[in-house]
N, C-alpha and C. Protein backbone atom coordinates (compact mmCIF):
# COMPACT_ATOMS: atom_id res chain seq x y z
N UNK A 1 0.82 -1.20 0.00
CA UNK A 1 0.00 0.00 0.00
C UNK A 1 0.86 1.27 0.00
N UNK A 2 2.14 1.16 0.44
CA UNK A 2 2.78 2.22 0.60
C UNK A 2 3.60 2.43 -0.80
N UNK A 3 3.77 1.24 -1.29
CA UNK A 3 4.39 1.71 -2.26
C UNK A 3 3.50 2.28 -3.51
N UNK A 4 2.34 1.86 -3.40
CA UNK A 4 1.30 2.20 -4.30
C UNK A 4 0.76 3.39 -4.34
N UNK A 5 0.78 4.27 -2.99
CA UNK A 5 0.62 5.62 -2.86
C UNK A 5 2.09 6.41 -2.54
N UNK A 6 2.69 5.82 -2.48
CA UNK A 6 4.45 6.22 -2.47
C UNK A 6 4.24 7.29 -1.71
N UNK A 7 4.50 6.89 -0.29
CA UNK A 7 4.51 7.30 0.97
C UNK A 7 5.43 6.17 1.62
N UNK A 8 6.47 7.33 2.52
CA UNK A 8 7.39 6.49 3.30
C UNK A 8 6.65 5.44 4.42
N UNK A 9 7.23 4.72 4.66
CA UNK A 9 6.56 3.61 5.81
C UNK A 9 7.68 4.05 7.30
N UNK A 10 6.95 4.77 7.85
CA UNK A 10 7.33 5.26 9.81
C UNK A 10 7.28 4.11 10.71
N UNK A 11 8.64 4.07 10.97
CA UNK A 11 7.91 2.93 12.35
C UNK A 11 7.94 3.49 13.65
N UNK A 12 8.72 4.91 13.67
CA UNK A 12 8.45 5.47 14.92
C UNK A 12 8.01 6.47 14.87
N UNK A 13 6.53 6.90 15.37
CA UNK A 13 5.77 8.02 14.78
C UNK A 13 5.45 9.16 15.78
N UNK A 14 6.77 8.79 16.66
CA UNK A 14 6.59 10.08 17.73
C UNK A 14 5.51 10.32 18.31
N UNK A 15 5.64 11.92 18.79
CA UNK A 15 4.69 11.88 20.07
C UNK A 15 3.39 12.10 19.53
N UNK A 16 1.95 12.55 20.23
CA UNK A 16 1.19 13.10 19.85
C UNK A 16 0.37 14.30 20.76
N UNK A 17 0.68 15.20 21.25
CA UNK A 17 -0.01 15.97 22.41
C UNK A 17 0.78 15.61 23.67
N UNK A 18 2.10 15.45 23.38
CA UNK A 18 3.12 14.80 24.51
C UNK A 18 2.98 13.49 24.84
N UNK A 19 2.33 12.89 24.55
CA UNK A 19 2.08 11.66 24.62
C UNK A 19 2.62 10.72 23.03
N UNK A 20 3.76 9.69 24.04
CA UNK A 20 4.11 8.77 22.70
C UNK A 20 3.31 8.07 21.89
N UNK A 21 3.06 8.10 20.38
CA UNK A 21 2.19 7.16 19.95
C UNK A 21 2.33 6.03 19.94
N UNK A 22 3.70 5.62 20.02
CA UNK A 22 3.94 3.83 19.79
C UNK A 22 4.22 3.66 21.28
N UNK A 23 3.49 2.41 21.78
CA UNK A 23 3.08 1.75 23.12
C UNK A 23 4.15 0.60 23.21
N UNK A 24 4.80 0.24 24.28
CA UNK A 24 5.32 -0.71 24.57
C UNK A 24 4.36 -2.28 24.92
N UNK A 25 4.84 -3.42 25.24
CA UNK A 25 3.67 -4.38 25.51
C UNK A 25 3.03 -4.26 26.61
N UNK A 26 4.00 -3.72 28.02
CA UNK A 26 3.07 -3.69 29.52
C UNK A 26 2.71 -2.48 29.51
N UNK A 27 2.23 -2.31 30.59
CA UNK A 27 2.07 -0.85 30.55
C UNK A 27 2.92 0.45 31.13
N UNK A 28 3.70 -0.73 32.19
CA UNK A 28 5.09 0.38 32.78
C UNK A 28 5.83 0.71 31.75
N UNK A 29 6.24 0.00 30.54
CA UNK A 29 6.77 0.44 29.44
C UNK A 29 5.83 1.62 28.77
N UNK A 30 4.63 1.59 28.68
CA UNK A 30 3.96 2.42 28.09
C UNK A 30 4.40 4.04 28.86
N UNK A 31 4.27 3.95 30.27
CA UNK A 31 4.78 5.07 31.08
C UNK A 31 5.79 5.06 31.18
N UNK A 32 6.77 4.81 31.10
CA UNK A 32 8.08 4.77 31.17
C UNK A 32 8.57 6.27 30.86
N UNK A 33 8.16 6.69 29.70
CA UNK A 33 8.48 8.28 29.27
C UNK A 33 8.50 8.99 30.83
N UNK A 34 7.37 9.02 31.15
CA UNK A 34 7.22 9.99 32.72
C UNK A 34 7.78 9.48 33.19
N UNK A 35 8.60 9.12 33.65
CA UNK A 35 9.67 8.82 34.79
C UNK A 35 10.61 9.54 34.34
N UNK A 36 11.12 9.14 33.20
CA UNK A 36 12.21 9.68 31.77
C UNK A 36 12.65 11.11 32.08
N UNK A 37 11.26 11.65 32.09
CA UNK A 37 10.75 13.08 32.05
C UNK A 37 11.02 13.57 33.43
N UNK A 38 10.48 12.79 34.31
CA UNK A 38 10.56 13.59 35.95
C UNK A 38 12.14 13.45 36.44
N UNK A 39 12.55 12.76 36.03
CA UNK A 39 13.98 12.24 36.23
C UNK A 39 15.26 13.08 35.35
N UNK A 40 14.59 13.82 34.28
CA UNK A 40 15.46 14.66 33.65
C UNK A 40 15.08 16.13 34.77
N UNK A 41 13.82 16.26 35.15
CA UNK A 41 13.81 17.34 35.64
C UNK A 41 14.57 17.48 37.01
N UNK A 42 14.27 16.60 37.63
CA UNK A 42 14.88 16.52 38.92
C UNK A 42 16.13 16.56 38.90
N UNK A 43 16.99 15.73 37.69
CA UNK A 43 18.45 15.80 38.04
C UNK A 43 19.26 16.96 37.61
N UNK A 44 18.22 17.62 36.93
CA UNK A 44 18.98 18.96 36.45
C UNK A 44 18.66 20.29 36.90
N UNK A 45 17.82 20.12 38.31
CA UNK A 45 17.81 21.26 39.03
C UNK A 45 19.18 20.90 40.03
N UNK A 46 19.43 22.51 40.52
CA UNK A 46 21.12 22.29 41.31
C UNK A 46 20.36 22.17 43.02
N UNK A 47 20.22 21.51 44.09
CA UNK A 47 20.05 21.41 44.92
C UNK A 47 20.44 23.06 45.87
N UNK A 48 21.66 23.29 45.79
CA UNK A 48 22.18 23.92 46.85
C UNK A 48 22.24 25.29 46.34
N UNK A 49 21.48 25.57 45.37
CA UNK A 49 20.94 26.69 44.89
C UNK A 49 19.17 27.07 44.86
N UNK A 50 18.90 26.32 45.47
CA UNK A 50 17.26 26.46 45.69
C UNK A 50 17.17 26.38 47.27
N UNK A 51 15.90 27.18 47.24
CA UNK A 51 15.86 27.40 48.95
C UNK A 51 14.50 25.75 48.93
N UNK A 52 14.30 25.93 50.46
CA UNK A 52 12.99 24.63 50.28
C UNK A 52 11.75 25.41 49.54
N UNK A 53 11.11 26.70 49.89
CA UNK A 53 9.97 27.06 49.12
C UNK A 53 10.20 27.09 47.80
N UNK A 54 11.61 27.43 47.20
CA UNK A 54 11.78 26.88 46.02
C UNK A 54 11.67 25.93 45.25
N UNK A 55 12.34 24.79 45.77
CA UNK A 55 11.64 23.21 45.87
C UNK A 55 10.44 22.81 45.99
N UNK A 56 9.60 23.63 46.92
CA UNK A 56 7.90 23.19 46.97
C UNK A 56 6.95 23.71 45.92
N UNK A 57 8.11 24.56 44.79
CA UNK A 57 7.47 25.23 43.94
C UNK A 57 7.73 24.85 42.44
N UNK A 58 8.84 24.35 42.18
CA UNK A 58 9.40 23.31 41.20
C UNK A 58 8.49 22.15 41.43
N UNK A 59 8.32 21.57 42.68
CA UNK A 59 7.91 19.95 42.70
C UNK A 59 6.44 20.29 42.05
N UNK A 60 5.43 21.11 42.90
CA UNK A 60 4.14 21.32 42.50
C UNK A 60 3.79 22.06 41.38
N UNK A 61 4.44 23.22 40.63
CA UNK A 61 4.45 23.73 39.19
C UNK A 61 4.91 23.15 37.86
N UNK A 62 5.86 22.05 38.55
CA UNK A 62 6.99 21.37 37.07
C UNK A 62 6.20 19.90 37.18
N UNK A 63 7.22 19.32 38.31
CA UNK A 63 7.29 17.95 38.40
C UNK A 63 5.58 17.34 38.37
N UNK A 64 4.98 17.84 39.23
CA UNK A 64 3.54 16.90 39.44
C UNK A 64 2.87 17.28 38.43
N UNK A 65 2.98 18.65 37.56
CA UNK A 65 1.92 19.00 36.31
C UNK A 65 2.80 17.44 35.55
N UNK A 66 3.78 16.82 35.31
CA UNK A 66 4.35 16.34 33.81
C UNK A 66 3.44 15.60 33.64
N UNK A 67 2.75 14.60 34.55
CA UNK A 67 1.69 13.83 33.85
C UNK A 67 0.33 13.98 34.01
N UNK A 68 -0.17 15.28 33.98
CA UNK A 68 -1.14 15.41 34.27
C UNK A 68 -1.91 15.24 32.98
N UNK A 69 -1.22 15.89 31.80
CA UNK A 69 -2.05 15.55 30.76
C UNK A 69 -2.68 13.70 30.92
N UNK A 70 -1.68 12.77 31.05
CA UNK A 70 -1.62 11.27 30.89
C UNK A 70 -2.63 10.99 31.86
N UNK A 71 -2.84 11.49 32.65
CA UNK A 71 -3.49 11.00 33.61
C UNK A 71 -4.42 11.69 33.51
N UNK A 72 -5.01 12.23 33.09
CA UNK A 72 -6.51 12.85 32.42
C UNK A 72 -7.10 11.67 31.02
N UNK A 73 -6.40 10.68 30.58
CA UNK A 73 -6.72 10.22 29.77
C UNK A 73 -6.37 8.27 30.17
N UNK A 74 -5.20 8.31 30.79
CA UNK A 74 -5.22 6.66 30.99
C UNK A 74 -4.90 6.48 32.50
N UNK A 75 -5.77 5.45 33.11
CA UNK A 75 -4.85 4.97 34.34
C UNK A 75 -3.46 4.59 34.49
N UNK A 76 -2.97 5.61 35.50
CA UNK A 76 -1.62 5.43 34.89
C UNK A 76 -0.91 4.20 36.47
N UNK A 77 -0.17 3.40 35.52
CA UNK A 77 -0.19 2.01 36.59
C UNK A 77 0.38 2.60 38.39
N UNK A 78 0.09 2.29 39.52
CA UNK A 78 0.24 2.61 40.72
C UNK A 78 2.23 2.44 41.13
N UNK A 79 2.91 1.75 40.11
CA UNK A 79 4.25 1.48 40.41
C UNK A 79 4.78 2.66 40.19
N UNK A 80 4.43 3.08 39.00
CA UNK A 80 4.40 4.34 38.49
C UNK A 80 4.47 5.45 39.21
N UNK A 81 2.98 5.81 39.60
CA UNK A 81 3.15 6.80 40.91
C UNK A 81 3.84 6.71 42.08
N UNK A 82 4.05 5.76 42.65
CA UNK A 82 4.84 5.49 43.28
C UNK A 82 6.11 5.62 43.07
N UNK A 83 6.74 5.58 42.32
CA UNK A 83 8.17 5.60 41.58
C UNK A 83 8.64 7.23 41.80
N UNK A 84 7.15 8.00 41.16
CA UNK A 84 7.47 9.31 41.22
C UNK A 84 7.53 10.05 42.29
N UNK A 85 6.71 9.32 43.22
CA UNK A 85 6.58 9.63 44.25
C UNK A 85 7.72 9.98 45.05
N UNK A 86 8.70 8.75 44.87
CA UNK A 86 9.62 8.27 45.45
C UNK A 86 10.41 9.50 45.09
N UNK A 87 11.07 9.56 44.11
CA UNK A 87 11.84 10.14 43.37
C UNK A 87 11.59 12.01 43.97
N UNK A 88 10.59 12.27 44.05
CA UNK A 88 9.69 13.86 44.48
C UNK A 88 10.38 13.76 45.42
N UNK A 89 10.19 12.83 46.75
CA UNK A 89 10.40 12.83 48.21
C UNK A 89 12.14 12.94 48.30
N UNK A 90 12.75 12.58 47.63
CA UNK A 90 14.36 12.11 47.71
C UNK A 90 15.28 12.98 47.05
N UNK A 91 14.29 14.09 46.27
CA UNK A 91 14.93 15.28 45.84
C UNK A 91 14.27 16.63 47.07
N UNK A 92 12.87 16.16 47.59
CA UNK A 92 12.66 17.74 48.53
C UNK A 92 13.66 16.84 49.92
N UNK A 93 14.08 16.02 50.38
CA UNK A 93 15.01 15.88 51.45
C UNK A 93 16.47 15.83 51.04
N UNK A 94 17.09 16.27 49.78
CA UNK A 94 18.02 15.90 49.25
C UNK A 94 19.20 17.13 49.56
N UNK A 95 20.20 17.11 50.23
CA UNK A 95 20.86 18.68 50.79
C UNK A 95 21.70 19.02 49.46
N UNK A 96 22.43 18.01 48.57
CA UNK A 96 23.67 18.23 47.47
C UNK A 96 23.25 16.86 46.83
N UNK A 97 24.05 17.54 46.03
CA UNK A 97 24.38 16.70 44.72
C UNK A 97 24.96 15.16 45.61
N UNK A 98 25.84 15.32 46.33
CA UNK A 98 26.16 13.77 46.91
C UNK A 98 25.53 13.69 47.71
N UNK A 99 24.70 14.12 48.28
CA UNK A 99 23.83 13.33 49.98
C UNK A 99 22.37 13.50 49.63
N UNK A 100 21.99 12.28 49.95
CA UNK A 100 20.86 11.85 49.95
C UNK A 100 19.67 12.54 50.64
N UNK A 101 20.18 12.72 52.00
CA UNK A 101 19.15 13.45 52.68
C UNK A 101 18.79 12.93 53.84
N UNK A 102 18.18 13.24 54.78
CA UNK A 102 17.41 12.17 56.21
C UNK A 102 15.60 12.52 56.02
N UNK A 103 15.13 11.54 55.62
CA UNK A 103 13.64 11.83 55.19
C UNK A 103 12.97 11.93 56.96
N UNK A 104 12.75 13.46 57.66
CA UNK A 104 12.09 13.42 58.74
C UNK A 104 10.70 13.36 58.77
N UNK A 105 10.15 13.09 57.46
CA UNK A 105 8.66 13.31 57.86
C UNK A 105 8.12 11.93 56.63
N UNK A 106 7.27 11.43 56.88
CA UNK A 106 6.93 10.23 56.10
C UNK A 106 6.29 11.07 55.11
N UNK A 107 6.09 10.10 53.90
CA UNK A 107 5.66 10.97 52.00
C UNK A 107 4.22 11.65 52.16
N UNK A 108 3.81 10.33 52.93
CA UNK A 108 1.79 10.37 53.52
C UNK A 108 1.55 11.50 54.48
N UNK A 109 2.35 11.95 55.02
CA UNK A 109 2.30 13.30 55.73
C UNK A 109 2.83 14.63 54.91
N UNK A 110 3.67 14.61 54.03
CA UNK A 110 3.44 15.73 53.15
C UNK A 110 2.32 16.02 52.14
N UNK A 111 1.75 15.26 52.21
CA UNK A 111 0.85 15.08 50.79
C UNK A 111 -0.76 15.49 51.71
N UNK A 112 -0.72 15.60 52.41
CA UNK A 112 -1.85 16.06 53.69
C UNK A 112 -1.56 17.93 53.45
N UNK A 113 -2.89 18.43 53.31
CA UNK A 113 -3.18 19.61 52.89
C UNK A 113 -2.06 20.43 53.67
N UNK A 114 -1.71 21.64 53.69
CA UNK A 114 -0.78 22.23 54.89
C UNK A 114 -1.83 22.79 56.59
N UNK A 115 -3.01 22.95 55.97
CA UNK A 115 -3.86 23.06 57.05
C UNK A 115 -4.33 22.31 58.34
N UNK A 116 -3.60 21.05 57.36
CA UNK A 116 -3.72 19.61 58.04
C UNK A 116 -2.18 19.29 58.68
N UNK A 117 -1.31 20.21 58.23
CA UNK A 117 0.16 19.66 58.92
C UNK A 117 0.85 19.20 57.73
N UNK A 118 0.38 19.43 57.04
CA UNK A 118 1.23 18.30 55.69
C UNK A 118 2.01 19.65 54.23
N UNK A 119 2.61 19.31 53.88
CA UNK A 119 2.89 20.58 52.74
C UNK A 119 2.33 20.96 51.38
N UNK A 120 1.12 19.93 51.27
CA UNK A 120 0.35 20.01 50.12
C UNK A 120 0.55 19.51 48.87
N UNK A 121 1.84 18.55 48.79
CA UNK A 121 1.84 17.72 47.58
C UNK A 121 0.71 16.60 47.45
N UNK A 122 0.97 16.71 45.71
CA UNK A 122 -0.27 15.82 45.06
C UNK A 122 -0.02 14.87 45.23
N UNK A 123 -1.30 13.79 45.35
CA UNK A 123 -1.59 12.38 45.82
C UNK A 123 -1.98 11.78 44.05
N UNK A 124 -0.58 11.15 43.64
CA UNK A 124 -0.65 11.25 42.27
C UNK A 124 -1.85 10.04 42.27
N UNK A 125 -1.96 9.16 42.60
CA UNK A 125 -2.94 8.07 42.88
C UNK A 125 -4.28 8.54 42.70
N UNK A 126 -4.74 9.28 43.63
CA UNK A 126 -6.09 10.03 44.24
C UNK A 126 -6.67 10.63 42.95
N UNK A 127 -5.68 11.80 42.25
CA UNK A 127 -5.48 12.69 41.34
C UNK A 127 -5.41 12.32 40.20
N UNK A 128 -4.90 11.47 39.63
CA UNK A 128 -5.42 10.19 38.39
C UNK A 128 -6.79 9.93 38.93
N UNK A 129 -7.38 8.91 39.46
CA UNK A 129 -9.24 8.97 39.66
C UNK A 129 -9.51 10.36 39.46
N UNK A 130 -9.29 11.37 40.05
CA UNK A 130 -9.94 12.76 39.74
C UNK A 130 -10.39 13.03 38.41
N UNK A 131 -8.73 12.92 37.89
CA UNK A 131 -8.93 13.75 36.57
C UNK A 131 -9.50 13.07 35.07
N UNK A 132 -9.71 10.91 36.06
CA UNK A 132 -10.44 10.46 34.81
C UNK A 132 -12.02 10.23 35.28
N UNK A 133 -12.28 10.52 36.84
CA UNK A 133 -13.83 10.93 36.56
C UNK A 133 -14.20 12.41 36.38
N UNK A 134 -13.55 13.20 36.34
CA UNK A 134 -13.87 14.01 35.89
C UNK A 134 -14.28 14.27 33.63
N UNK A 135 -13.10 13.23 33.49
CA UNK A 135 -13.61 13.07 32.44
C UNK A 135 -14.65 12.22 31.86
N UNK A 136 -15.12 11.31 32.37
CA UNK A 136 -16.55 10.44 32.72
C UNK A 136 -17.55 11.44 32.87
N UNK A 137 -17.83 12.59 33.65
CA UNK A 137 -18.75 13.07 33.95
C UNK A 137 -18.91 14.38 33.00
N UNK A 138 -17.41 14.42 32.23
CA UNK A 138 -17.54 15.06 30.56
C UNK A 138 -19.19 14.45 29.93
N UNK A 139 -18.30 13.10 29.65
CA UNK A 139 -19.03 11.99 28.84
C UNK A 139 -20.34 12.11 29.55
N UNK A 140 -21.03 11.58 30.57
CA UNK A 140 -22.18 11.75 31.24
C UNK A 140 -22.91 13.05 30.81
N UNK A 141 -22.57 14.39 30.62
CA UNK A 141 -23.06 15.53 30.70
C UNK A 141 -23.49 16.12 29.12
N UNK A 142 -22.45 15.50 28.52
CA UNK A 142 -22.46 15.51 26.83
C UNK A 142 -22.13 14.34 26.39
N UNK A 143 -23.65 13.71 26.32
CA UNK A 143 -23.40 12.53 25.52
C UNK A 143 -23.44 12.84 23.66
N UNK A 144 -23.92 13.91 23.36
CA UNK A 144 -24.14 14.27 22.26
C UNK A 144 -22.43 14.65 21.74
N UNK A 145 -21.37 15.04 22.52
CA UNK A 145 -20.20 15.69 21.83
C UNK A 145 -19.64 14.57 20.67
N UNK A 146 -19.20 14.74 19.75
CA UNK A 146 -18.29 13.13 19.00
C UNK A 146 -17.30 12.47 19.51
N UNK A 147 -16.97 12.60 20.80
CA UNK A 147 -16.05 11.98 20.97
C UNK A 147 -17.18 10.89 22.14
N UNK A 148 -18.00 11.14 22.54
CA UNK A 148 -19.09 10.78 23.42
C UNK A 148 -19.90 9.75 22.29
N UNK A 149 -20.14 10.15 21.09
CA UNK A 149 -20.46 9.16 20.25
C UNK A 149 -19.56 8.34 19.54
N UNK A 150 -18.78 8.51 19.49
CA UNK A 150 -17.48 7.44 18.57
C UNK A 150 -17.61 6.59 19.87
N UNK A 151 -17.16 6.85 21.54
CA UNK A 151 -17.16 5.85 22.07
C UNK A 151 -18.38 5.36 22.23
N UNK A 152 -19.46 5.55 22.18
CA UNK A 152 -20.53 5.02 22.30
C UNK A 152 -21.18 3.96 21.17
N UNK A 153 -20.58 4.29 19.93
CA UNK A 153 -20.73 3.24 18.94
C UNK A 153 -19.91 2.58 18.67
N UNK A 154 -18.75 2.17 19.41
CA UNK A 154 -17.61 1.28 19.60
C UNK A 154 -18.11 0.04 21.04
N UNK A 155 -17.90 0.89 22.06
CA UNK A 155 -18.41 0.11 23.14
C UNK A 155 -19.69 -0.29 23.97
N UNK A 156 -20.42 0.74 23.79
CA UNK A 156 -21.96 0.41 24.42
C UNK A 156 -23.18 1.14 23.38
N UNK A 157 -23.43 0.43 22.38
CA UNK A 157 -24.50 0.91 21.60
C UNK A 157 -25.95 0.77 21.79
N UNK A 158 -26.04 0.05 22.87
CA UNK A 158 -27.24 -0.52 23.06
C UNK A 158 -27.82 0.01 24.68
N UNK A 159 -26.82 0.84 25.35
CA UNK A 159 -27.38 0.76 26.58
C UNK A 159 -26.54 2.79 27.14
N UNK A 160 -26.74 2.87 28.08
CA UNK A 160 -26.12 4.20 28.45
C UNK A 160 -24.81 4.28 28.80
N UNK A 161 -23.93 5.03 29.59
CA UNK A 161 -22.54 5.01 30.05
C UNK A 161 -22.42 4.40 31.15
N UNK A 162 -23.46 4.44 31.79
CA UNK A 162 -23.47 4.24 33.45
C UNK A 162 -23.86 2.93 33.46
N UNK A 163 -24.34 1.79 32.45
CA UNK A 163 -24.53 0.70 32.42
C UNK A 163 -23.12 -0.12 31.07
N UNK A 164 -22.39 0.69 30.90
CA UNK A 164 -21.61 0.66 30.04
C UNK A 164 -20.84 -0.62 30.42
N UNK A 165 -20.23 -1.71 29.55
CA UNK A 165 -19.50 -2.95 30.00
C UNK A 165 -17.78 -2.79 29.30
N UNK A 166 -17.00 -3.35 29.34
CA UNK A 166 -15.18 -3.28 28.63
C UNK A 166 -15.64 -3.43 27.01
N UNK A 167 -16.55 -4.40 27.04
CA UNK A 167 -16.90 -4.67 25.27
C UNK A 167 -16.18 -5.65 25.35
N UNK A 168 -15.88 -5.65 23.64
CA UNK A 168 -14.62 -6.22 23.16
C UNK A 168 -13.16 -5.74 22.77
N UNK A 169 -12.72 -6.77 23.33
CA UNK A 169 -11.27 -6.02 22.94
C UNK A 169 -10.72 -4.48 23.15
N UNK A 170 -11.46 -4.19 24.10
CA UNK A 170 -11.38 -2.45 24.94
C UNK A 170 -9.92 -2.41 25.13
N UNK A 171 -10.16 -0.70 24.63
CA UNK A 171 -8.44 0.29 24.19
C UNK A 171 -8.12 0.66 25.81
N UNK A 172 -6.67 0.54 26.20
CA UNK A 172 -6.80 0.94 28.19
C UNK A 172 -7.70 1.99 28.32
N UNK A 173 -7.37 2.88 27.14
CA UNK A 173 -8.06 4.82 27.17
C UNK A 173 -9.63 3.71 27.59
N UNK A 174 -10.18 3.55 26.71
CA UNK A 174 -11.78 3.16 27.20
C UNK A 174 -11.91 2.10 28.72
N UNK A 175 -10.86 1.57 29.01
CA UNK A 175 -10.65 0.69 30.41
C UNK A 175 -10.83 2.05 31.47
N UNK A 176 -9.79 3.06 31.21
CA UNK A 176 -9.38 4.20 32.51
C UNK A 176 -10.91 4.80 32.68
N UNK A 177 -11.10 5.05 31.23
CA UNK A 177 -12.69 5.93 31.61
C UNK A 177 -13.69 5.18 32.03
N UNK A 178 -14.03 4.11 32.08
CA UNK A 178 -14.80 3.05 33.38
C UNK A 178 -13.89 3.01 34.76
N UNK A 179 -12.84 2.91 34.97
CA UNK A 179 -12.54 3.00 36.13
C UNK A 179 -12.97 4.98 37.01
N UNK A 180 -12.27 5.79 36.31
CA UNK A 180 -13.42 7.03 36.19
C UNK A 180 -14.74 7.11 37.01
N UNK A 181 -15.07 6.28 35.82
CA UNK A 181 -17.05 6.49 36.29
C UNK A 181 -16.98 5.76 36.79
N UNK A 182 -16.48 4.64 37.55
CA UNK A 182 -16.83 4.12 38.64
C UNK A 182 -16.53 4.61 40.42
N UNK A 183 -15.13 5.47 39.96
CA UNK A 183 -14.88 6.41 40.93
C UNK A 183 -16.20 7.05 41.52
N UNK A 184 -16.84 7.64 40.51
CA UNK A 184 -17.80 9.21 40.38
C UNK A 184 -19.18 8.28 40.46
N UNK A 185 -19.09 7.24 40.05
CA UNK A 185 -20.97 6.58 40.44
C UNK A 185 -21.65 6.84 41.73
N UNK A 186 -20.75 6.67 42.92
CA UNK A 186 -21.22 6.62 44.22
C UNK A 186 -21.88 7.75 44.80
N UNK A 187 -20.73 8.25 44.33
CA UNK A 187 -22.01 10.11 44.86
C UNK A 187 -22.68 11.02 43.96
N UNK A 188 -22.45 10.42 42.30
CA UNK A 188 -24.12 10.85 41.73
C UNK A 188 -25.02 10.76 41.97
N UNK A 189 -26.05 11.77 42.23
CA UNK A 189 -27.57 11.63 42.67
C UNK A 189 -28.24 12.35 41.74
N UNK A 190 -29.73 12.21 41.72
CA UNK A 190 -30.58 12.88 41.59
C UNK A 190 -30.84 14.07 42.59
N UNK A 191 -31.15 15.45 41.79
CA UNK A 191 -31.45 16.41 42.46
C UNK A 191 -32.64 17.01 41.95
N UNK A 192 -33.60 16.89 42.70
CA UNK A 192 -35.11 17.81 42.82
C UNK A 192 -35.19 19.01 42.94
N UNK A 193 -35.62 20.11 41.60
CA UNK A 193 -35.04 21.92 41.76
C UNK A 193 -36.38 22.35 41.68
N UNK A 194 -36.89 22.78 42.83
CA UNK A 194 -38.82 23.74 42.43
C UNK A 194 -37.99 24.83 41.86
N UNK A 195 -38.77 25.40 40.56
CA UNK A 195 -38.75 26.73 39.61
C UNK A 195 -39.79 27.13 39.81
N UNK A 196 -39.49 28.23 40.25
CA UNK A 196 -40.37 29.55 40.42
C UNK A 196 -40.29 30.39 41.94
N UNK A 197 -40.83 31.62 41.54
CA UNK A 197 -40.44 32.99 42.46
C UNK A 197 -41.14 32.23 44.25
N UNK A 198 -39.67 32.61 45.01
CA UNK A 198 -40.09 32.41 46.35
C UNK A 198 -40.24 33.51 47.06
């Protein structure tokens, strides 16, 4: 076919919206980039030139936005976050370039609001469910948009979102957005609004 429309044949077709198009087989390979990514950032800030509010401002403006796009769109595997996690915690206790650091406060206590005692880093875990029921309740709100109908005539043609099943052969992207709406099912309700002048 390629030679018939004489067009080169790509086997590596780069990114697309920061996101790689070609997938590895697991899925830590699939994420692998974000680590890649948090790990270039981290090692190339200078430690002993940043104060700590400096650090609390790199970690939460740079480091925790890198996968936020990814994680608005796929569950991104828990080793993963964790990894980054790791990596966040071992650069804000980190004094130089050679010393490691003495971690005085456990990860689960920074990540606790500051109101609460904690310094307000993101709960990359928590924050993935967020940002893919939030996109579920896209889908729920506009079932009419096309991207609400392409998945709807792929995976559940016969029934609504909220009764929605994997199908066949379901893409992870359509796996994350059921995990999503299953996040966000529990405290959807019905709400009863009287209209008119009180």
């Amino acid at each position: 076919m390629a030679a018939e429309m004489r067009v080169p044949i790509i086997e590596k077709t780069g990114k697309y919206l920061g996101i790689p198009s070609d997938w590895g087989e697991s899925k830590k390979q699939m994420f692998a980039w974000i680590m890649a990514r948090v790990n270039m950032k981290l090692e190339g800030w200078k430690e002993k030139l940043i104060s700590k509010a400096g650090k609390e401002i790199l970690i939460k403006a740079v480091v925790q936005a890198l996968p936020q796009y990814a994680m608005s769109i796929f569950k991104v595997p828990i080793s993963i976050c964790r990894a980054i996690e790791q990596k966040i915690a071992a650069f804000w206790w980190r004094n130089g370039a050679s010393k490691s650091g003495l971690h005085w406060r456990n990860w689960n206590v920074l990540k606790l609001r500051k109101d609460n005692g904690g310094l307000g880093f993101r709960d990359l875990i928590t924050f993935n469910k967020a940002m893919l029921g939030k996109q579920a309740w896209r889908m729920t709100q506009n079932p009419t948009s096309l991207w609400s109908q392409v998945l709807k005539g792929l995976y559940f043609p016969h029934c609504d979102f909220r009764h929605a099943g994997k199908g066949i052969r379901p893409s992870w992207g359509w796996q994350s957005l059921l995990m999503g709406r299953d996040a966000i099912l529990p405290s959807i309700m019905w709400s009863v609004w009287k209209w008119g002048k009180d």
